[in-house]
PDB file of N, CA and C in Angstrom:
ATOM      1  N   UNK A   1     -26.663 -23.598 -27.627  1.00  0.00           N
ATOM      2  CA  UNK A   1     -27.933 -23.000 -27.305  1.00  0.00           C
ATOM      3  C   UNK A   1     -28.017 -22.813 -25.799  1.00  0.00           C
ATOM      4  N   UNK A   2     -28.497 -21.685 -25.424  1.00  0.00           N
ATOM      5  CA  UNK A   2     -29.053 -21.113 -24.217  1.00  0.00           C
ATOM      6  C   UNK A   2     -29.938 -21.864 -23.490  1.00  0.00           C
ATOM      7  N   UNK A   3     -30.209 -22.405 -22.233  1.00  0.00           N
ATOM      8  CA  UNK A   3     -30.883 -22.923 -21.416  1.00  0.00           C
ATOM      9  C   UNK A   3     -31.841 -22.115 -20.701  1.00  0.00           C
ATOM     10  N   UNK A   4     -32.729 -21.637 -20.740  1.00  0.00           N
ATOM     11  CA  UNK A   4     -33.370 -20.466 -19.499  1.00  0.00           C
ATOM     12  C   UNK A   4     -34.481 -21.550 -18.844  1.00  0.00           C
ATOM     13  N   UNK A   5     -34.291 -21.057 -17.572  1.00  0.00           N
ATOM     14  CA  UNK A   5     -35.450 -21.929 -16.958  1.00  0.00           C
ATOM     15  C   UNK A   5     -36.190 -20.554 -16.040  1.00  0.00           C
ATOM     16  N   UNK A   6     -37.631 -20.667 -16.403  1.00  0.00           N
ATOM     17  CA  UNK A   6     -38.336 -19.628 -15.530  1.00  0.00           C
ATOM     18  C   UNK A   6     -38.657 -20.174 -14.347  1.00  0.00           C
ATOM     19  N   UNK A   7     -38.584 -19.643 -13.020  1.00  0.00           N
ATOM     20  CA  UNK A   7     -39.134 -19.860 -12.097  1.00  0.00           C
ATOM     21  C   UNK A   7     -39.932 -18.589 -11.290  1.00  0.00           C
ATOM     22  N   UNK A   8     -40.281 -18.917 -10.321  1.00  0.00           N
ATOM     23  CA  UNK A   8     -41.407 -17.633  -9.478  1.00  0.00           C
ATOM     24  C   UNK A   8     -40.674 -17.038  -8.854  1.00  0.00           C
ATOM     25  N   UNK A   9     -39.114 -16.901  -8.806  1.00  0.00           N
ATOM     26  CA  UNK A   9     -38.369 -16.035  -8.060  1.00  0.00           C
ATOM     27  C   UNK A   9     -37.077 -15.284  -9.185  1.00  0.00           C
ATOM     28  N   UNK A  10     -37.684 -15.823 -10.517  1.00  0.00           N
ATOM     29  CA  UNK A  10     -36.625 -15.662 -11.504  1.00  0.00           C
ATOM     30  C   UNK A  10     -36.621 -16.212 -12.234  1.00  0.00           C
ATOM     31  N   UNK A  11     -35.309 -16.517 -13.501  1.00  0.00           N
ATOM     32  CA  UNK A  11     -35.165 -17.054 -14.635  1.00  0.00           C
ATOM     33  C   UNK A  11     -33.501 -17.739 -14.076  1.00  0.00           C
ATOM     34  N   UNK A  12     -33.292 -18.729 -14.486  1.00  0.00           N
ATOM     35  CA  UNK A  12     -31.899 -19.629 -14.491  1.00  0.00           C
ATOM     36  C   UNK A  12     -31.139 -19.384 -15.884  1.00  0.00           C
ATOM     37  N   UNK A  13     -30.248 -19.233 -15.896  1.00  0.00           N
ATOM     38  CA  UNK A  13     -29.895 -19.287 -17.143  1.00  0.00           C
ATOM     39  C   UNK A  13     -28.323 -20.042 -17.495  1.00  0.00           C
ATOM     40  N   UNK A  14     -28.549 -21.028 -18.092  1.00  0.00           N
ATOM     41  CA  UNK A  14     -27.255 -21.869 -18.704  1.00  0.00           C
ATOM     42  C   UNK A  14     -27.113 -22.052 -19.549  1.00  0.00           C
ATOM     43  N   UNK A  15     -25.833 -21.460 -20.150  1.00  0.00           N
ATOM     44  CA  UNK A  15     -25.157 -21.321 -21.171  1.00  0.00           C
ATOM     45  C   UNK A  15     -24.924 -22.404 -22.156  1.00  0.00           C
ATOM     46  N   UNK A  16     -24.560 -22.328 -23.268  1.00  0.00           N
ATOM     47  CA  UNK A  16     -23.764 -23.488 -24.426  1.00  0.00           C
ATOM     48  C   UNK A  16     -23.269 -24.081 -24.030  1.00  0.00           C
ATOM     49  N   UNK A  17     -21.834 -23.513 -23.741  1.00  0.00           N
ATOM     50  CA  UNK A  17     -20.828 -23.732 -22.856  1.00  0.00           C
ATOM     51  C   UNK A  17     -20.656 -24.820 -22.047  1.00  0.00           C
ATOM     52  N   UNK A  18     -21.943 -23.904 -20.910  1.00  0.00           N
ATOM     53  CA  UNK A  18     -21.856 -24.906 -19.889  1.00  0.00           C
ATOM     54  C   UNK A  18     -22.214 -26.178 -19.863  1.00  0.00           C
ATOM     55  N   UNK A  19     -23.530 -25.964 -20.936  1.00  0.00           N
ATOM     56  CA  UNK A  19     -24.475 -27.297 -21.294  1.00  0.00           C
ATOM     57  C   UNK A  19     -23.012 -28.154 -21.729  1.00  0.00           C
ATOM     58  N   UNK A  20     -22.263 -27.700 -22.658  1.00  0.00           N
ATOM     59  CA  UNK A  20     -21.475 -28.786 -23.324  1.00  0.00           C
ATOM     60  C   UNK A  20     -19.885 -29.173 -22.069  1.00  0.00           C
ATOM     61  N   UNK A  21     -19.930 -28.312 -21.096  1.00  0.00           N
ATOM     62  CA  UNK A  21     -18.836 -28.932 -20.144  1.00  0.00           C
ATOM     63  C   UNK A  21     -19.434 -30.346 -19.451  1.00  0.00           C
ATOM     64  N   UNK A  22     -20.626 -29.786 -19.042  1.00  0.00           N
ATOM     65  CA  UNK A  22     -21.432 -30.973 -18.067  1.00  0.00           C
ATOM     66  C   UNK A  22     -21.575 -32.410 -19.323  1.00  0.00           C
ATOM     67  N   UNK A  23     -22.147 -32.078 -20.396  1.00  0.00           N
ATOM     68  CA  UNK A  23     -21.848 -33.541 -21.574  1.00  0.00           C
ATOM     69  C   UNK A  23     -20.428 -33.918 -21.270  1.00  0.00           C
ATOM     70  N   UNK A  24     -19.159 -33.329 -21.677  1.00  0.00           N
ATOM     71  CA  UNK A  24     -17.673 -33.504 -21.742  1.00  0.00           C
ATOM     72  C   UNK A  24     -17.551 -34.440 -20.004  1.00  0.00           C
ATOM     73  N   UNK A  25     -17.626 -33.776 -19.167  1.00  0.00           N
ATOM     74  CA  UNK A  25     -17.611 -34.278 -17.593  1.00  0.00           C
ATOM     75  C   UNK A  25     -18.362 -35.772 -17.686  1.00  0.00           C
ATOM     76  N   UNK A  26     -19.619 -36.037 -17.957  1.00  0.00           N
ATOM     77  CA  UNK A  26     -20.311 -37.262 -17.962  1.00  0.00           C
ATOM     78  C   UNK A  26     -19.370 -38.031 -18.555  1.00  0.00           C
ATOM     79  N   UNK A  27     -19.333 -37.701 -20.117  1.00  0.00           N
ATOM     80  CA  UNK A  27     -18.778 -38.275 -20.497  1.00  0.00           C
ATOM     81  C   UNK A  27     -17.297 -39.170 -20.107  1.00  0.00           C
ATOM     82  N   UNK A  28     -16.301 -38.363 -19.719  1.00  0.00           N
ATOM     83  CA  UNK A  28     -15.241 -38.515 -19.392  1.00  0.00           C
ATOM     84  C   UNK A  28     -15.269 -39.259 -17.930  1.00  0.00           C
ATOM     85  N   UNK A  29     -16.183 -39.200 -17.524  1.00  0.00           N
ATOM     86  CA  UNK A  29     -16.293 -40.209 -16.141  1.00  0.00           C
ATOM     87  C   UNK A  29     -16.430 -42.050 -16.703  1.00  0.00           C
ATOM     88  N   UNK A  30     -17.238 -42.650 -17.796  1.00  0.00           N
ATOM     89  CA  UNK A  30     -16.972 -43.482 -18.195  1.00  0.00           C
ATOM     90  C   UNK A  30     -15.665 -43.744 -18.703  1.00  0.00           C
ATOM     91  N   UNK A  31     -15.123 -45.076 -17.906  1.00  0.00           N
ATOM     92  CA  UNK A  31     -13.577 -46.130 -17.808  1.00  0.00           C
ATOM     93  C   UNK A  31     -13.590 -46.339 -20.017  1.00  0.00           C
ATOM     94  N   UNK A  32     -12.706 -45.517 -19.645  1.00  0.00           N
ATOM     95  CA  UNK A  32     -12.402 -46.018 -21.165  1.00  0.00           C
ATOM     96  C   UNK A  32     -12.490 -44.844 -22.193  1.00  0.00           C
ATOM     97  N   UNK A  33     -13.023 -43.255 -22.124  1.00  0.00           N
ATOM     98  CA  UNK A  33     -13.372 -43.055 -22.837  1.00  0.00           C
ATOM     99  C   UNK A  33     -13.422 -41.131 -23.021  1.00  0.00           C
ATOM    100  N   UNK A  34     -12.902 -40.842 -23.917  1.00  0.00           N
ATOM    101  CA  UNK A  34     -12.757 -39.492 -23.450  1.00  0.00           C
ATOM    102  C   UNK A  34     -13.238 -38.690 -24.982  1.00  0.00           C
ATOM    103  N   UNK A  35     -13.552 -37.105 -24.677  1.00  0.00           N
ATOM    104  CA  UNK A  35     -14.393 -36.392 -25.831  1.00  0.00           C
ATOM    105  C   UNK A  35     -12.903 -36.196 -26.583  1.00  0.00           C
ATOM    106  N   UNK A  36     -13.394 -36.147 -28.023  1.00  0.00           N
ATOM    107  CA  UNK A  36     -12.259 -35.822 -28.726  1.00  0.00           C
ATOM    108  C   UNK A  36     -12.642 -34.195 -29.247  1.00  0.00           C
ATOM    109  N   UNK A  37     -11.585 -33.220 -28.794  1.00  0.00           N
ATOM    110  CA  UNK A  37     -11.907 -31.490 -29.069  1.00  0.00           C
ATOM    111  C   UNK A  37     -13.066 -31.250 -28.573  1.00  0.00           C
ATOM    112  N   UNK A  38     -13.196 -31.077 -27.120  1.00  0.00           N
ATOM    113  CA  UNK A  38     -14.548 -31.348 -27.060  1.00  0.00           C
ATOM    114  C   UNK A  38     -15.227 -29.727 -27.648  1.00  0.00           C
ATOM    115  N   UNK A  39     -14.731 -28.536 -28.181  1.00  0.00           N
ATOM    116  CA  UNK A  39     -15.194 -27.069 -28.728  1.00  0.00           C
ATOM    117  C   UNK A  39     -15.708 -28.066 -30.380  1.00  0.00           C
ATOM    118  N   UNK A  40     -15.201 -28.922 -30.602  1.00  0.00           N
ATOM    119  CA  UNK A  40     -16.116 -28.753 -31.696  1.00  0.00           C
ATOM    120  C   UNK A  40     -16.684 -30.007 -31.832  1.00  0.00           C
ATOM    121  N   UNK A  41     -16.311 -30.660 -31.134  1.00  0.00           N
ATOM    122  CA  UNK A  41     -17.024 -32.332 -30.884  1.00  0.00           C
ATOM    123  C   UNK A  41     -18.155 -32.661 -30.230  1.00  0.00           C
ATOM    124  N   UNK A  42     -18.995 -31.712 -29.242  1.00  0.00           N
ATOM    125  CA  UNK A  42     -20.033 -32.157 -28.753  1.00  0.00           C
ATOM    126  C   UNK A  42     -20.905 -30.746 -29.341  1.00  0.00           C
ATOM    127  N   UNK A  43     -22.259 -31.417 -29.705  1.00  0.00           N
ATOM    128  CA  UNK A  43     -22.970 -30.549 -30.039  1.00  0.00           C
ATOM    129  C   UNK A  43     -24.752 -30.444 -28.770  1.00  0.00           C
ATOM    130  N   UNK A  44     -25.203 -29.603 -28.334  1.00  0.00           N
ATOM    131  CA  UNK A  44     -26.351 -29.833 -27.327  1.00  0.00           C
ATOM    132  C   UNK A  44     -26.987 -28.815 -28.010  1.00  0.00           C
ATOM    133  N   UNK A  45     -28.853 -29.832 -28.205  1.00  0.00           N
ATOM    134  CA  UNK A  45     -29.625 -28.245 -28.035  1.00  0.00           C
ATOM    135  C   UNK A  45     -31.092 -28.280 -26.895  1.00  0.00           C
ATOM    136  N   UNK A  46     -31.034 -27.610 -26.397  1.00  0.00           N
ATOM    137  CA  UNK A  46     -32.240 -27.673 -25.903  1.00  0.00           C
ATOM    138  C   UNK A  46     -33.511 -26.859 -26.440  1.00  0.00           C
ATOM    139  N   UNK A  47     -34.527 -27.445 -26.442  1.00  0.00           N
ATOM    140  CA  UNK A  47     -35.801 -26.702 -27.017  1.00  0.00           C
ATOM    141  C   UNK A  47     -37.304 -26.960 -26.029  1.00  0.00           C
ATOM    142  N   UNK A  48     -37.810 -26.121 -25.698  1.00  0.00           N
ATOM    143  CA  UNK A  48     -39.032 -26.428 -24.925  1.00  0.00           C
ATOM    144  C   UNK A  48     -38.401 -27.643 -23.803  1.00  0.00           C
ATOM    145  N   UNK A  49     -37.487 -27.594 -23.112  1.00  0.00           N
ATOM    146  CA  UNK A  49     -37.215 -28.494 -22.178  1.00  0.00           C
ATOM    147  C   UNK A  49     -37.115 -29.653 -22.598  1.00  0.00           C
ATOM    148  N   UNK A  50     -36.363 -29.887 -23.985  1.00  0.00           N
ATOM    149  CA  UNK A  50     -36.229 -31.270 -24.663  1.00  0.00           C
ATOM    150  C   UNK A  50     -34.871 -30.877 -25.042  1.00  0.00           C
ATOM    151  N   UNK A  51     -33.673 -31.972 -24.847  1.00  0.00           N
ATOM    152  CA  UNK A  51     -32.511 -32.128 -25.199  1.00  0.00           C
ATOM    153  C   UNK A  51     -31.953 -32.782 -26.071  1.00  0.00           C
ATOM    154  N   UNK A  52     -31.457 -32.728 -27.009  1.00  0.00           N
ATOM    155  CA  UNK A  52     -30.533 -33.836 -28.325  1.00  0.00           C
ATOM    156  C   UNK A  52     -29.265 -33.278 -27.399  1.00  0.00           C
ATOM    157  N   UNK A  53     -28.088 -34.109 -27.898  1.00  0.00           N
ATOM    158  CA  UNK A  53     -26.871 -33.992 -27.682  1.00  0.00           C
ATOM    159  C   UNK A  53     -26.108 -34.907 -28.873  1.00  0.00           C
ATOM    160  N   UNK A  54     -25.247 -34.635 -29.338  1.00  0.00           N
ATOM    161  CA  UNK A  54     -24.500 -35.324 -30.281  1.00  0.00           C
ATOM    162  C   UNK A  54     -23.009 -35.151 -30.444  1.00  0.00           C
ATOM    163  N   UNK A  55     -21.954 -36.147 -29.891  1.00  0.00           N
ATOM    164  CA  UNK A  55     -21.070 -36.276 -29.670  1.00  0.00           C
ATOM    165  C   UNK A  55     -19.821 -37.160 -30.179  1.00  0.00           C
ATOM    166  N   UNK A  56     -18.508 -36.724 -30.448  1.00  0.00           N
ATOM    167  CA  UNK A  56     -17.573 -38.009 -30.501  1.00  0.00           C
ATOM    168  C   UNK A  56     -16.680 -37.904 -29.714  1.00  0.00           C
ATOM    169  N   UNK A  57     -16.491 -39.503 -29.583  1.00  0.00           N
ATOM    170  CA  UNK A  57     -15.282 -39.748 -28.218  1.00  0.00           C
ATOM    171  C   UNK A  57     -14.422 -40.360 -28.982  1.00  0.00           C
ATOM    172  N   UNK A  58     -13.338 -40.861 -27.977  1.00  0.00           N
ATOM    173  CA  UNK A  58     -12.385 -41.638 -28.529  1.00  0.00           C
ATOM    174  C   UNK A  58     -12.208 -42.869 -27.775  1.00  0.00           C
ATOM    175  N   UNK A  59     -12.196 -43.937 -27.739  1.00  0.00           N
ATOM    176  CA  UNK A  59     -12.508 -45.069 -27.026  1.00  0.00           C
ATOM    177  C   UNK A  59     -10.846 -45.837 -26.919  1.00  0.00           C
ATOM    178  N   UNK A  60     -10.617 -46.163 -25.926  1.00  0.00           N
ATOM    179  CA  UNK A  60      -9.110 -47.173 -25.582  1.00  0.00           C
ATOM    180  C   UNK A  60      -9.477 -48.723 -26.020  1.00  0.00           C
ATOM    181  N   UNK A  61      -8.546 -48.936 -26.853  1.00  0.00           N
ATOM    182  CA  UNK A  61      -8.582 -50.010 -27.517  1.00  0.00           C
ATOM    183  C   UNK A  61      -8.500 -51.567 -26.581  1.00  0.00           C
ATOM    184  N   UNK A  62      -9.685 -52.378 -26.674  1.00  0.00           N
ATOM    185  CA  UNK A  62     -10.056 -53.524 -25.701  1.00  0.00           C
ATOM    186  C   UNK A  62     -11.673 -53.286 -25.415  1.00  0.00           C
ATOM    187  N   UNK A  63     -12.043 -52.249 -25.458  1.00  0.00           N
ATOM    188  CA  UNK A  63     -12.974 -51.530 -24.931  1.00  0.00           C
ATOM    189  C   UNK A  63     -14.123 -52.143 -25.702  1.00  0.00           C
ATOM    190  N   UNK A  64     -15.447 -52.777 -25.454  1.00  0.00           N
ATOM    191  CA  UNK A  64     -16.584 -52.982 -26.261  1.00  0.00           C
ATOM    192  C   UNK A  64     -17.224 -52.008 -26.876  1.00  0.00           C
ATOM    193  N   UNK A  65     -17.236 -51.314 -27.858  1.00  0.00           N
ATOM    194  CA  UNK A  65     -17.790 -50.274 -27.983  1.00  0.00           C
ATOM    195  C   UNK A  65     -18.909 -50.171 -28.088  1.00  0.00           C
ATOM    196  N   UNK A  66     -19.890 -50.874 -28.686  1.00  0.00           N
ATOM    197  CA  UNK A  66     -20.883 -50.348 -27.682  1.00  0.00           C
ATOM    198  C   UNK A  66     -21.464 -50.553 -26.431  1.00  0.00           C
ATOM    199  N   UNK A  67     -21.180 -50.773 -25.966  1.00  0.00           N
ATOM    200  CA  UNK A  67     -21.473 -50.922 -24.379  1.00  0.00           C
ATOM    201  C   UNK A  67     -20.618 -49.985 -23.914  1.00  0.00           C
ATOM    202  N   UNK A  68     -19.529 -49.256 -24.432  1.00  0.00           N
ATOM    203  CA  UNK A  68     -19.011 -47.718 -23.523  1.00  0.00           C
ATOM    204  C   UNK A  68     -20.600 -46.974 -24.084  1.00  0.00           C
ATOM    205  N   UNK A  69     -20.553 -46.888 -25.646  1.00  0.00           N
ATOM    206  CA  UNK A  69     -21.053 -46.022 -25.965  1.00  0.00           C
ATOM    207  C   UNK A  69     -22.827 -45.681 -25.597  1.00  0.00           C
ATOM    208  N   UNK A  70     -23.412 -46.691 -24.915  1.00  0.00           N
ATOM    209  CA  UNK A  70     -24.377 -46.852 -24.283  1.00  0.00           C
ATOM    210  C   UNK A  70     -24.199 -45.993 -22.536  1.00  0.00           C
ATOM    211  N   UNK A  71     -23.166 -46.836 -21.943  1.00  0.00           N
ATOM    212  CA  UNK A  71     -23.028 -46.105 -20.503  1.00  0.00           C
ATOM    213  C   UNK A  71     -22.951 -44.738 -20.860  1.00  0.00           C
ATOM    214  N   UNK A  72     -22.109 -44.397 -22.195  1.00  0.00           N
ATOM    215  CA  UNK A  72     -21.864 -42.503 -22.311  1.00  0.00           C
ATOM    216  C   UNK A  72     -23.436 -42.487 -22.466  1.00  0.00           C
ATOM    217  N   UNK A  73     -24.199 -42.348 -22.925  1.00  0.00           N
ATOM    218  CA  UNK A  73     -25.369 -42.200 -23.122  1.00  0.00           C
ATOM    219  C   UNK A  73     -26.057 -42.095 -21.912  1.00  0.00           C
ATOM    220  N   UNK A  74     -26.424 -43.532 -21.348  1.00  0.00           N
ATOM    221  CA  UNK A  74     -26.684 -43.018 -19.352  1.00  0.00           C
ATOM    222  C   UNK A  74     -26.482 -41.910 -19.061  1.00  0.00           C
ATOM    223  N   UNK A  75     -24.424 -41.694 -19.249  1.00  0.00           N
ATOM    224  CA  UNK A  75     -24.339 -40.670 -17.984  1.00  0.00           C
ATOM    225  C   UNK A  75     -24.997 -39.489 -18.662  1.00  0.00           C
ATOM    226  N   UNK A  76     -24.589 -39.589 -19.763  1.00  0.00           N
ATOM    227  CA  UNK A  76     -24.804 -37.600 -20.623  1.00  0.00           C
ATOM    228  C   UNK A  76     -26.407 -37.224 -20.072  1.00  0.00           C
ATOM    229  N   UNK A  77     -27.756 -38.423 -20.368  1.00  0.00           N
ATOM    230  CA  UNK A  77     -28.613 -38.047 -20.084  1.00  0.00           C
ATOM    231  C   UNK A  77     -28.894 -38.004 -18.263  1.00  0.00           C
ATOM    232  N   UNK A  78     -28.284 -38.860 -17.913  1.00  0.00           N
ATOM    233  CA  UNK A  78     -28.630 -38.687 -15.862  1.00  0.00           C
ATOM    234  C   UNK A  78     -28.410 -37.286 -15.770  1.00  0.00           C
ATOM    235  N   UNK A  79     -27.096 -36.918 -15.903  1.00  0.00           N
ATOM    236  CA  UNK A  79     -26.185 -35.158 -16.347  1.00  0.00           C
ATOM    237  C   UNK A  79     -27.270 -34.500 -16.242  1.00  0.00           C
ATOM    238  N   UNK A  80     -28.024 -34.266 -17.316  1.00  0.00           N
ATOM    239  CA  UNK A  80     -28.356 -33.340 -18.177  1.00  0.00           C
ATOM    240  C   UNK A  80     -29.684 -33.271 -17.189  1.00  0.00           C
ATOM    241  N   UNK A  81     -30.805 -34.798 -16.863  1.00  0.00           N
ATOM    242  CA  UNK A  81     -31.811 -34.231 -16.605  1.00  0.00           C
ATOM    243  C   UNK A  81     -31.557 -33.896 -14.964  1.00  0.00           C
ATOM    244  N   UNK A  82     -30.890 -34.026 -14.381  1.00  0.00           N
ATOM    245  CA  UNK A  82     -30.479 -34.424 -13.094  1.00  0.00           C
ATOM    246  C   UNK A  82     -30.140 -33.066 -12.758  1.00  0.00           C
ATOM    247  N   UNK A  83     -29.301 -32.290 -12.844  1.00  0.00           N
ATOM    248  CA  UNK A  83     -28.454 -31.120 -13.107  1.00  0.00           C
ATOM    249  C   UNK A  83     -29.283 -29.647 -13.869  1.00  0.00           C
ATOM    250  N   UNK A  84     -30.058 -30.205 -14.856  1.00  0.00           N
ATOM    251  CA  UNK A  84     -30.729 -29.194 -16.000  1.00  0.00           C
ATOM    252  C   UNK A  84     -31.763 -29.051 -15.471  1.00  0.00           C
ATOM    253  N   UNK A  85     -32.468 -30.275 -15.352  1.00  0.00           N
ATOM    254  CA  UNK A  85     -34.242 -30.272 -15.819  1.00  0.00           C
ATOM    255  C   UNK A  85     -34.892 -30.638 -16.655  1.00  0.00           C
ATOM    256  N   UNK A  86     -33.722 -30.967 -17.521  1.00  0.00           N
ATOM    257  CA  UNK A  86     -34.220 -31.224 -18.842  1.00  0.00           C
ATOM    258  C   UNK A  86     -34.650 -32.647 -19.251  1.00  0.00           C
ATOM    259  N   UNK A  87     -35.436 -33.100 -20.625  1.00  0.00           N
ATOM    260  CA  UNK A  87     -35.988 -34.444 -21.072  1.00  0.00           C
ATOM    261  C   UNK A  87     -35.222 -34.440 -22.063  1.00  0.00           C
ATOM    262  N   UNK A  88     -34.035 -35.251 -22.172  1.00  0.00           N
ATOM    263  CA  UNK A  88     -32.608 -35.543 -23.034  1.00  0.00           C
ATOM    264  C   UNK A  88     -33.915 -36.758 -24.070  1.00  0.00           C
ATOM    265  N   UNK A  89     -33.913 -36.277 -25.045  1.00  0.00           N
ATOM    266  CA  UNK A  89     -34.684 -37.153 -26.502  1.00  0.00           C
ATOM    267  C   UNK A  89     -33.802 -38.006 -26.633  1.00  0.00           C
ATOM    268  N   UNK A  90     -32.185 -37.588 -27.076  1.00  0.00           N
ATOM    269  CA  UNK A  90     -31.111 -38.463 -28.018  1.00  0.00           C
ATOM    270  C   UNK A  90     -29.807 -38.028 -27.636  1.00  0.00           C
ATOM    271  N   UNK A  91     -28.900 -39.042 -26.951  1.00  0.00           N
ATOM    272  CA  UNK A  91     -27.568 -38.456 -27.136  1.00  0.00           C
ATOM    273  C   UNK A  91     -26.914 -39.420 -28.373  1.00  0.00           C
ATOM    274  N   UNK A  92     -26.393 -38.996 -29.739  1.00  0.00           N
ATOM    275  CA  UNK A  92     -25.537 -39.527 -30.656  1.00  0.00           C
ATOM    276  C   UNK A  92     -24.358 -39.412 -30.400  1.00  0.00           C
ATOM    277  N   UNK A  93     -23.707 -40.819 -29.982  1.00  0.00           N
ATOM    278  CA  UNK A  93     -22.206 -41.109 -29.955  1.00  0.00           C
ATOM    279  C   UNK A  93     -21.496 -41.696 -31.201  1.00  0.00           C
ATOM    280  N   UNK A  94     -20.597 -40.804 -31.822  1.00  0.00           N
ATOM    281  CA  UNK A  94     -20.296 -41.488 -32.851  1.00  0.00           C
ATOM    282  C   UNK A  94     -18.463 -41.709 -31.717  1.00  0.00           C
ATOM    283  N   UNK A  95     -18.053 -43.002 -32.544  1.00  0.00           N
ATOM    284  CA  UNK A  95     -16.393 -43.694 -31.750  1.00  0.00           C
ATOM    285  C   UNK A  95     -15.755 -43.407 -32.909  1.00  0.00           C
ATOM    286  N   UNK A  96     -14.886 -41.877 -32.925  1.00  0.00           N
ATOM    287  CA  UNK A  96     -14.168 -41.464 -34.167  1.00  0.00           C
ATOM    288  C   UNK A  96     -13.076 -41.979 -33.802  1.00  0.00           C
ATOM    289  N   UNK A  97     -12.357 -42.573 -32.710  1.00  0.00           N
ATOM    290  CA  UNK A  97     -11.214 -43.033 -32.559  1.00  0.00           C
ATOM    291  C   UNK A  97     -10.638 -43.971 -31.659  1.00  0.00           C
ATOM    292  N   UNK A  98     -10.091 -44.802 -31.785  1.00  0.00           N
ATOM    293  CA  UNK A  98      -9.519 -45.826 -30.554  1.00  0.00           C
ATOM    294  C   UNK A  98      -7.907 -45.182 -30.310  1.00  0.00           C
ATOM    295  N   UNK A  99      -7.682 -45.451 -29.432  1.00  0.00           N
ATOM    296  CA  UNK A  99      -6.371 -45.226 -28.668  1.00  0.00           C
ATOM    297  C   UNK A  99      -5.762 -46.199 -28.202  1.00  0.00           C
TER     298      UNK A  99
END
């Protein structure tokens, strides 16, 4: 989904895409933990300036999982409102895989 943000000098506009590189990037900055395919593994929508995101990673084995899967959560939403504008509701991490 499309991002548009209106402002008094214009409209912003960010892409699917992009929305889902900046999730993949957060993500992948947490020690331990990387998107698995991220074209069909992370899903973002934004609506009225409200964000879901729903994602799977793959986690390196030693790793607490949830406590990666919490920090992914931090970063995806810092990302998103930090960067966007946006009010991130839910990021869903599912851990489809250890390594």
């Amino acid at each position: 989904m499309t991002l548009v943000l209106d402002g008094p000098h214009g409209a912003v506009t960010i892409p699917a895409p992009t929305l889902a590189s900046l999730v993949v990037q957060a993500t992948e900055s947490v020690h331990g933990v990387r998107i698995r395919r991220a074209r069909r593994h992370v899903d973002v929508t934004v609506d009225d300036g409200h964000a879901s995101v729903s994602l799977e990673v793959v986690a390196r084995y030693g790793e607490v999982l949830p406590e990666v899967a919490r920090t992914v959560q931090e970063e995806v939403t810092d990302a998103l409102t930090t960067m966007c504008g946006v009010i991130v509701d839910s990021v869903d991490v599912e851990v489809e895989e250890i390594e």
